[in-house]
Protein backbone atom coordinates (compact mmCIF):
# COMPACT_ATOMS: atom_id res chain seq x y z
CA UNK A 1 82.49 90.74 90.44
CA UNK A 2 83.19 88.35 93.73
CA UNK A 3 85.75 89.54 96.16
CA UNK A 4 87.46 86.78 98.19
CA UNK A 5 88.91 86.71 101.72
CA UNK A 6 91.40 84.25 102.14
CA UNK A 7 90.19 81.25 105.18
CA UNK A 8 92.52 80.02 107.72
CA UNK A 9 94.20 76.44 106.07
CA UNK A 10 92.65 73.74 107.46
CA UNK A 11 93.59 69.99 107.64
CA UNK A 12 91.45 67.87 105.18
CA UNK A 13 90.41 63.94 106.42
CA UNK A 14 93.42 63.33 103.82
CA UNK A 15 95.96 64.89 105.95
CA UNK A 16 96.96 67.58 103.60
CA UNK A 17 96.18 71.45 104.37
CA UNK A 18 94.16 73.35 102.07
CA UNK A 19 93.65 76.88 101.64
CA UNK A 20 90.09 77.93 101.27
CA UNK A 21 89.12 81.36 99.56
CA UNK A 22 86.07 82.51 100.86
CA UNK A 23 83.49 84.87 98.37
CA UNK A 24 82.85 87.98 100.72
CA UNK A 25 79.99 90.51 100.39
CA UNK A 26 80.64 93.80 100.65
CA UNK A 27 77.78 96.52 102.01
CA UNK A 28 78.15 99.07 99.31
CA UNK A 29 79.01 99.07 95.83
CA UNK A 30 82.24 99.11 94.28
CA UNK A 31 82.31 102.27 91.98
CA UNK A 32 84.78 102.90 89.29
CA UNK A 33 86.25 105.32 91.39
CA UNK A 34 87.09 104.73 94.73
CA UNK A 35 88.56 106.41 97.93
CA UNK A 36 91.25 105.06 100.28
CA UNK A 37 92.65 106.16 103.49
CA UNK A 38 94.39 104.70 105.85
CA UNK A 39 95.40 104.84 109.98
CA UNK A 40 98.76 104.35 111.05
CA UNK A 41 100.66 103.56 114.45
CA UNK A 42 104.38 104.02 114.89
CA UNK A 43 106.99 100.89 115.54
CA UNK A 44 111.01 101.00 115.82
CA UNK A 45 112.89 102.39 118.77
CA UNK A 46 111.37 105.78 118.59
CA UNK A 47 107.82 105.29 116.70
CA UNK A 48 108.62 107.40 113.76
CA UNK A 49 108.24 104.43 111.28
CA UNK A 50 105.02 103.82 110.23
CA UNK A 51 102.48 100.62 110.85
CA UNK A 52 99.07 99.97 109.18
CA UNK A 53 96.22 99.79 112.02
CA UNK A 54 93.11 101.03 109.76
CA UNK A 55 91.82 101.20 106.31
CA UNK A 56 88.74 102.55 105.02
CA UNK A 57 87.59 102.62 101.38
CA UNK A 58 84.67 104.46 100.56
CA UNK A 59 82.98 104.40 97.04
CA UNK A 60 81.65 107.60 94.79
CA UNK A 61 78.49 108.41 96.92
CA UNK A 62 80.96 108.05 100.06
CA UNK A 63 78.98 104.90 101.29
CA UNK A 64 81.43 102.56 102.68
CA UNK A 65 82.85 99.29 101.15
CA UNK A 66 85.88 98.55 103.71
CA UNK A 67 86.36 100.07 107.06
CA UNK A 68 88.66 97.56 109.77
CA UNK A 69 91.33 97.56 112.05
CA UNK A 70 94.27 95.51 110.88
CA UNK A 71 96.25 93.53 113.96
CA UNK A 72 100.20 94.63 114.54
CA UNK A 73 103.04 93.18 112.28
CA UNK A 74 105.33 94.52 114.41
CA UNK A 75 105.40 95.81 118.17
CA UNK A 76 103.74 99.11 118.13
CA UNK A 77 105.72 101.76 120.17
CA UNK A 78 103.53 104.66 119.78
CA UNK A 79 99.86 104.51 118.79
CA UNK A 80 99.76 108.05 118.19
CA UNK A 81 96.05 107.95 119.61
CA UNK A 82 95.73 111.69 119.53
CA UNK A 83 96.12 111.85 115.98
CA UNK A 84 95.35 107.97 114.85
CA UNK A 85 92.45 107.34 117.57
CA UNK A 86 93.99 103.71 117.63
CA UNK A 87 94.00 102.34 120.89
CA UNK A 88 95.54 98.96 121.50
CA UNK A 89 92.07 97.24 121.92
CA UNK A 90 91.43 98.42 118.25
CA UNK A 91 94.22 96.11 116.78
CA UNK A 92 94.22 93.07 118.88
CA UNK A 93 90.97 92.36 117.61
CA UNK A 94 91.95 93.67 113.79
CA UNK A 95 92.19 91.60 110.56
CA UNK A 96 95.29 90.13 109.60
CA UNK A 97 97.35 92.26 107.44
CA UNK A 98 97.67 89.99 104.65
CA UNK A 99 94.17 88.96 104.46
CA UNK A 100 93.12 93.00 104.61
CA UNK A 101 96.07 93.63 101.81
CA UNK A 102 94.57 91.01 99.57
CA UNK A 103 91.04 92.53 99.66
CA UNK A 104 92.45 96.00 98.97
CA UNK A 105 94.57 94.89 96.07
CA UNK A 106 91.55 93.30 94.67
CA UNK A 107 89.45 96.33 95.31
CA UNK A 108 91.50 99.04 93.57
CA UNK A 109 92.96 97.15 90.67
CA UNK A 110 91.82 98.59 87.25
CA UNK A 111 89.47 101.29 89.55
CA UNK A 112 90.49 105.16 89.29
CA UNK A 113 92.28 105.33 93.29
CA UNK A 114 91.57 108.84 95.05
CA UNK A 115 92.72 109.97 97.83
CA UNK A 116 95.20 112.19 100.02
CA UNK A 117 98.74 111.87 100.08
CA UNK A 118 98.15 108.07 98.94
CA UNK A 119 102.13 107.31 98.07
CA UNK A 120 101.98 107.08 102.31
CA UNK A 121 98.74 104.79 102.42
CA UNK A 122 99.65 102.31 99.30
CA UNK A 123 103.47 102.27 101.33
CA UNK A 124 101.86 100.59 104.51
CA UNK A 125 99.68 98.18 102.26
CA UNK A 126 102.99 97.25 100.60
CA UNK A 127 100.73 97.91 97.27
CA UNK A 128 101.16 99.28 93.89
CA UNK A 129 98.61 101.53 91.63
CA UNK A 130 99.33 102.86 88.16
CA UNK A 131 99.89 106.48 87.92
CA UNK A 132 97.27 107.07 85.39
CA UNK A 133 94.52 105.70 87.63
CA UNK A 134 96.00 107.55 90.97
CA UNK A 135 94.02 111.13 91.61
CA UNK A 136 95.58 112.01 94.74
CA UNK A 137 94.40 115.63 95.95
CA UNK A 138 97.32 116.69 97.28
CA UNK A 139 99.56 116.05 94.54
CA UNK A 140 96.61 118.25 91.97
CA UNK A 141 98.21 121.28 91.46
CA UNK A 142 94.55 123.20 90.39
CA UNK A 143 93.81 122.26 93.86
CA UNK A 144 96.39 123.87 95.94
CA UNK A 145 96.29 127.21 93.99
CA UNK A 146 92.49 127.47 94.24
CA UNK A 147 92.90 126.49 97.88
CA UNK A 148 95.84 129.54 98.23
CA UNK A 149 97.94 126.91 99.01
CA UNK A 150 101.95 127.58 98.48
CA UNK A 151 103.02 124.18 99.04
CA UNK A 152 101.20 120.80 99.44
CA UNK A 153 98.02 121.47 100.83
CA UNK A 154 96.52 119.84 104.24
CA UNK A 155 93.49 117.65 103.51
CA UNK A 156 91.80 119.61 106.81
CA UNK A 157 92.20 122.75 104.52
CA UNK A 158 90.92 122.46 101.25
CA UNK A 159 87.92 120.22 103.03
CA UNK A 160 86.88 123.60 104.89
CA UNK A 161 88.10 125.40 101.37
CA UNK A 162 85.94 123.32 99.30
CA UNK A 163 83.54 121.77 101.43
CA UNK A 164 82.86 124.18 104.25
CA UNK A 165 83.59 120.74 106.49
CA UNK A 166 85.98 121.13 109.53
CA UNK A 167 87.26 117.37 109.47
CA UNK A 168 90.01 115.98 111.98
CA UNK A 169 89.15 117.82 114.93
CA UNK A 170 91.00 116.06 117.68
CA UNK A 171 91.71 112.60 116.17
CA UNK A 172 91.62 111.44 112.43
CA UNK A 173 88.75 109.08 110.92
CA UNK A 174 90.46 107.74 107.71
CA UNK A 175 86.64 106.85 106.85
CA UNK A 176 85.63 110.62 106.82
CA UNK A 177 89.11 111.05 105.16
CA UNK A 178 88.42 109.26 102.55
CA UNK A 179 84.84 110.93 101.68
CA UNK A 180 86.24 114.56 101.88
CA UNK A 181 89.04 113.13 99.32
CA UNK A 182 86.01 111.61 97.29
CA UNK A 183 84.25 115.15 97.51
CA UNK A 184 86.98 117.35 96.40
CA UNK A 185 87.83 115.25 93.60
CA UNK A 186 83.99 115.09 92.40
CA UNK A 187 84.47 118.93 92.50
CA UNK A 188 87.82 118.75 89.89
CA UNK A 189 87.22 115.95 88.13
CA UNK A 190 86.11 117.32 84.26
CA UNK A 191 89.42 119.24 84.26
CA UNK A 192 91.01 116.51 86.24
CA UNK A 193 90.16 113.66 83.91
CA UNK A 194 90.98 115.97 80.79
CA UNK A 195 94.83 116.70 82.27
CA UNK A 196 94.97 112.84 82.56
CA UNK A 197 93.87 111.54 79.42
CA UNK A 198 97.16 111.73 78.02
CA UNK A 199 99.26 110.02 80.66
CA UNK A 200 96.18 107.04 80.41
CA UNK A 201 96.31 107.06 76.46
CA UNK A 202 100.31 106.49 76.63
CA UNK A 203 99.81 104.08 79.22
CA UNK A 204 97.89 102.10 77.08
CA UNK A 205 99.65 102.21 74.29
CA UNK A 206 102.76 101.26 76.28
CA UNK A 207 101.23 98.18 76.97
């Protein structure tokens, strides 16, 4: 299957603009199941709202298929560097949002979509995934209870439950995010993929 990036409209010799797609190739495969996490910086008077600035997608074997910096919508009033590690020279030379929103859109539709806390990642795509092909690890309740976990569980904790990995120490890398979300599904996903048979069967039949 051919991903496309969409090119910059140019003037033809006519006089009219055209908008080019352009076929992109990606450096790892695109698995059925795939991992996404994403980097945000805070805008609005006080920071608090969030702002895409990175997204990584990573494919079964964790090899990675997207990994950029995506340039400021809005003016960014906190880059939260400690946590994000987005520093203003990061964005400025990032992809444009809707060109990076596009490819993502095209890379998770009709793929199984893991990751942590994704309902905050797809929110700063401004994107959409159906519920039967969303395995987010810290919404798996099998998860948390293994983990000793009495609420939703920290993706730092069950990584160093179930992987023995000590991940975001100091600042976060959503690509090494996304591989311990990859990992810890791997680890569930028999029983995981029995419990969600049903919702996928009435999905389909819904159709």
């Amino acid at each position: 299957m051919l991903y496309y990036l969409s090119v910059k409209s140019q003037v033809t010799r006519t006089g009219n603009r055209s908008n080019r797609k352009s076929p992109l190739l990606l450096p790892a495969e695109v698995t059925n199941r795939i991992a996404l996490d994403c980097e945000m910086v805070g805008i609005g008077p006080d920071g608090k709202e969030h702002m895409l600035a990175r997204v990584s997608i990573v494919n079964e074997q964790g090899d990675v298929i997207v990994d950029c910096y995506v340039k400021p919508q809005e003016t960014v009033t906190d880059y939260r560097t400690e946590i994000s590690g987005i520093r203003p020279e990061h964005v400025n030379k990032g992809v444009d949002f809707k060109t990076i929103r596009e490819l993502v859109r095209q890379l998770i539709h009709g793929k199984i979509l893991v990751g942590h806390a994704l309902k905050n990642d797809l929110m700063v795509l401004n994107l959409k995934h159906p519920k039967y092909n969303i395995r987010d690890t810290s919404r798996y309740r099998p998860i948390a209870k293994k983990a000793g976990s009495f609420g939703t569980p920290s993706l730092k904790s069950i990584a160093y439950v179930f992987l023995r990995e000590d991940i975001q120490d100091g600042s976060h890398c959503s690509v090494e995010d996304a591989r311990a979300a990859m990992k810890i599904y791997m680890l569930f996903e028999k029983e995981w993929e029995k419990s969600a048979l049903p919702a996928w069967i009435g999905a389909m039949g819904s159709d």
